[in-house]
Protein backbone atom coordinates (compact mmCIF):
# COMPACT_ATOMS: atom_id res chain seq x y z
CA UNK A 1 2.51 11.75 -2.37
CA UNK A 2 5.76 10.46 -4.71
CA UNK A 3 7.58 7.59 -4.70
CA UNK A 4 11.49 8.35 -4.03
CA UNK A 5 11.69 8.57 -7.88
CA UNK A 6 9.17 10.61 -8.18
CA UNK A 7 6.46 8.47 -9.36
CA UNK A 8 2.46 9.35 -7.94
CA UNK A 9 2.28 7.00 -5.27
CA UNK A 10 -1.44 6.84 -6.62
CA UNK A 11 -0.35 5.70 -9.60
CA UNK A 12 1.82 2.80 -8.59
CA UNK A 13 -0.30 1.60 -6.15
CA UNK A 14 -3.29 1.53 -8.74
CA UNK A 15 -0.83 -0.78 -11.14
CA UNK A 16 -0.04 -3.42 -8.32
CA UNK A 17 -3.46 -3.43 -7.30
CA UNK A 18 -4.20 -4.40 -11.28
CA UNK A 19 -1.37 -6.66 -11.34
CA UNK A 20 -2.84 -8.73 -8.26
CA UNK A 21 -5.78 -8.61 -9.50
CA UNK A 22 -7.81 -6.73 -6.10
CA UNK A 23 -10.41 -4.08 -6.86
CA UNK A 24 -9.00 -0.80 -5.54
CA UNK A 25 -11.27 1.94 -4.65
CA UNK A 26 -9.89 5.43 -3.33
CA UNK A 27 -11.17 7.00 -0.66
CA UNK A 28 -9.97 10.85 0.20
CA UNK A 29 -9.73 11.23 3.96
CA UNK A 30 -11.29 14.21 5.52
CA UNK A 31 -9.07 16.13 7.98
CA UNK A 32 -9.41 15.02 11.59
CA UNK A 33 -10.40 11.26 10.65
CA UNK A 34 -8.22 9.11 12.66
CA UNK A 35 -6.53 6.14 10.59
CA UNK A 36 -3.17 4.88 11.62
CA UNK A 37 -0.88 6.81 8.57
CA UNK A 38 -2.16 10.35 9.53
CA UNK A 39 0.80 10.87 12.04
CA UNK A 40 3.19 9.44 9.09
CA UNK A 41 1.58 11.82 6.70
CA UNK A 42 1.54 14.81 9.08
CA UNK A 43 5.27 14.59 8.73
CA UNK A 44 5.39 15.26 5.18
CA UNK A 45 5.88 11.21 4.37
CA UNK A 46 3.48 9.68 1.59
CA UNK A 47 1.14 7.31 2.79
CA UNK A 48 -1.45 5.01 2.36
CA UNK A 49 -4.26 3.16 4.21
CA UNK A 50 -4.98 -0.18 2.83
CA UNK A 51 -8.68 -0.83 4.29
CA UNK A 52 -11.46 -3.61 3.91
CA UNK A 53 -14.73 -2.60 3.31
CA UNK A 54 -15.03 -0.77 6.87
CA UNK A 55 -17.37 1.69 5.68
CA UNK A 56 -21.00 2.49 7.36
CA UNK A 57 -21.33 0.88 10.79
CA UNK A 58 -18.02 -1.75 10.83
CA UNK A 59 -15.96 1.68 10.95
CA UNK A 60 -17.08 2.43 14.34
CA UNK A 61 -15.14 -0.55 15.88
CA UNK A 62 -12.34 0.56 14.58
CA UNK A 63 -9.89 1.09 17.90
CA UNK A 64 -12.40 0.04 20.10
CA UNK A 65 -13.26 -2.50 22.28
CA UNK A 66 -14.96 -4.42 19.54
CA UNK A 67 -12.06 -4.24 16.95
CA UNK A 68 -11.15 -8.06 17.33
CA UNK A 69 -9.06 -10.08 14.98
CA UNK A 70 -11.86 -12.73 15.00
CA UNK A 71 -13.79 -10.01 12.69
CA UNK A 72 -10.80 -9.56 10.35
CA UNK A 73 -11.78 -10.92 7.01
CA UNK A 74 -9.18 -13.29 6.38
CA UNK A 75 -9.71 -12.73 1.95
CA UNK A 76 -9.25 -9.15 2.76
CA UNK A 77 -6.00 -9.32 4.99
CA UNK A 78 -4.65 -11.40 2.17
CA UNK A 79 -5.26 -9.18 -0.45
CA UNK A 80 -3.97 -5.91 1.51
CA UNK A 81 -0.66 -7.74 2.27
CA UNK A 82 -0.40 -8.86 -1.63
CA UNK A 83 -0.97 -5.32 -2.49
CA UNK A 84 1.29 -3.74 0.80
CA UNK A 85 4.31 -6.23 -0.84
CA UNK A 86 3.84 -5.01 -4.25
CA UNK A 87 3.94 -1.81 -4.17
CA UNK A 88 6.99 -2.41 -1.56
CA UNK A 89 8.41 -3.96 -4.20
CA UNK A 90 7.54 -1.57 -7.17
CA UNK A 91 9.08 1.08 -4.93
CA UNK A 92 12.42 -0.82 -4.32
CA UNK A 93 12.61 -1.72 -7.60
CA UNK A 94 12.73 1.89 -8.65
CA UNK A 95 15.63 2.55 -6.01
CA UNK A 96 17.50 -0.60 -7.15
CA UNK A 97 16.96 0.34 -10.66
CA UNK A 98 18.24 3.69 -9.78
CA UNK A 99 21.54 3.42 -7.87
CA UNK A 100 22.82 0.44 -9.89
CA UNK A 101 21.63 3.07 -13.00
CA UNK A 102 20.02 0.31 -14.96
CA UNK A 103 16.72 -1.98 -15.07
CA UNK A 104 16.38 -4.99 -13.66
CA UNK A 105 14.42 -6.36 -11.08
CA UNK A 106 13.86 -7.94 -7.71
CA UNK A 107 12.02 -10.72 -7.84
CA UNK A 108 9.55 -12.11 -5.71
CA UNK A 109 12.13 -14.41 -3.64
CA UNK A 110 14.16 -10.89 -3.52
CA UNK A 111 16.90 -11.75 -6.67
CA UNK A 112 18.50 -9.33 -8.78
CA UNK A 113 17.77 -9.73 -12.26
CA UNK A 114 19.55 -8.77 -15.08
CA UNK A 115 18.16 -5.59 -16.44
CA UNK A 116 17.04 -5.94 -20.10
């Protein structure tokens, strides 16, 4: 998928992932595998899944019974949210950037900056 400005979603995710400093593997889905974006993506939307290491036999909890928040890894759920808000934020940036026709940012605290 793109970003609205036509960016590979890929790509910017990859460069917030760098930028916070969380290793970033990628992981192709094969059709019929049921994460939570597939409906989202089904619709012609880009998406993607931000996962912990759920691979092997922690992926079969997944929507079951036995997928409790006490086994949520609380260094992974930080990490996914610090990447989930970047790339928010990489994204809006680009459709700030874009409608105000000049750089700039938004910061952290969600301020304008002057473009440069």
């Amino acid at each position: 998928g793109e970003t609205p400005d036509g960016r590979p979603l890929r790509t910017v995710l990859e460069k917030v992932a760098r930028a916070e400093e969380v290793r970033l593997r990628v992981v192709p889905f094969l059709p019929g595998v049921g994460v939570d974006s597939m409906p989202i993506a089904a619709r012609g939307f880009p998406t993607v899944s931000l996962l912990g290491e759920v691979l092997g036999s922690a992926s079969r909890r997944i929507h079951s019974e036995g997928d409790t928040v006490d086994r949520l890894c609380p260094e992974g759920l930080e990490a996914a949210v610090r990447v989930a808000s970047g790339l928010a934020r990489a994204v809006l940036d680009d459709q700030v950037a874009s409608s105000t026709g000049g750089g700039g940012a938004v910061t952290r605290t969600g301020r304008r900056t002057s473009g440069v």
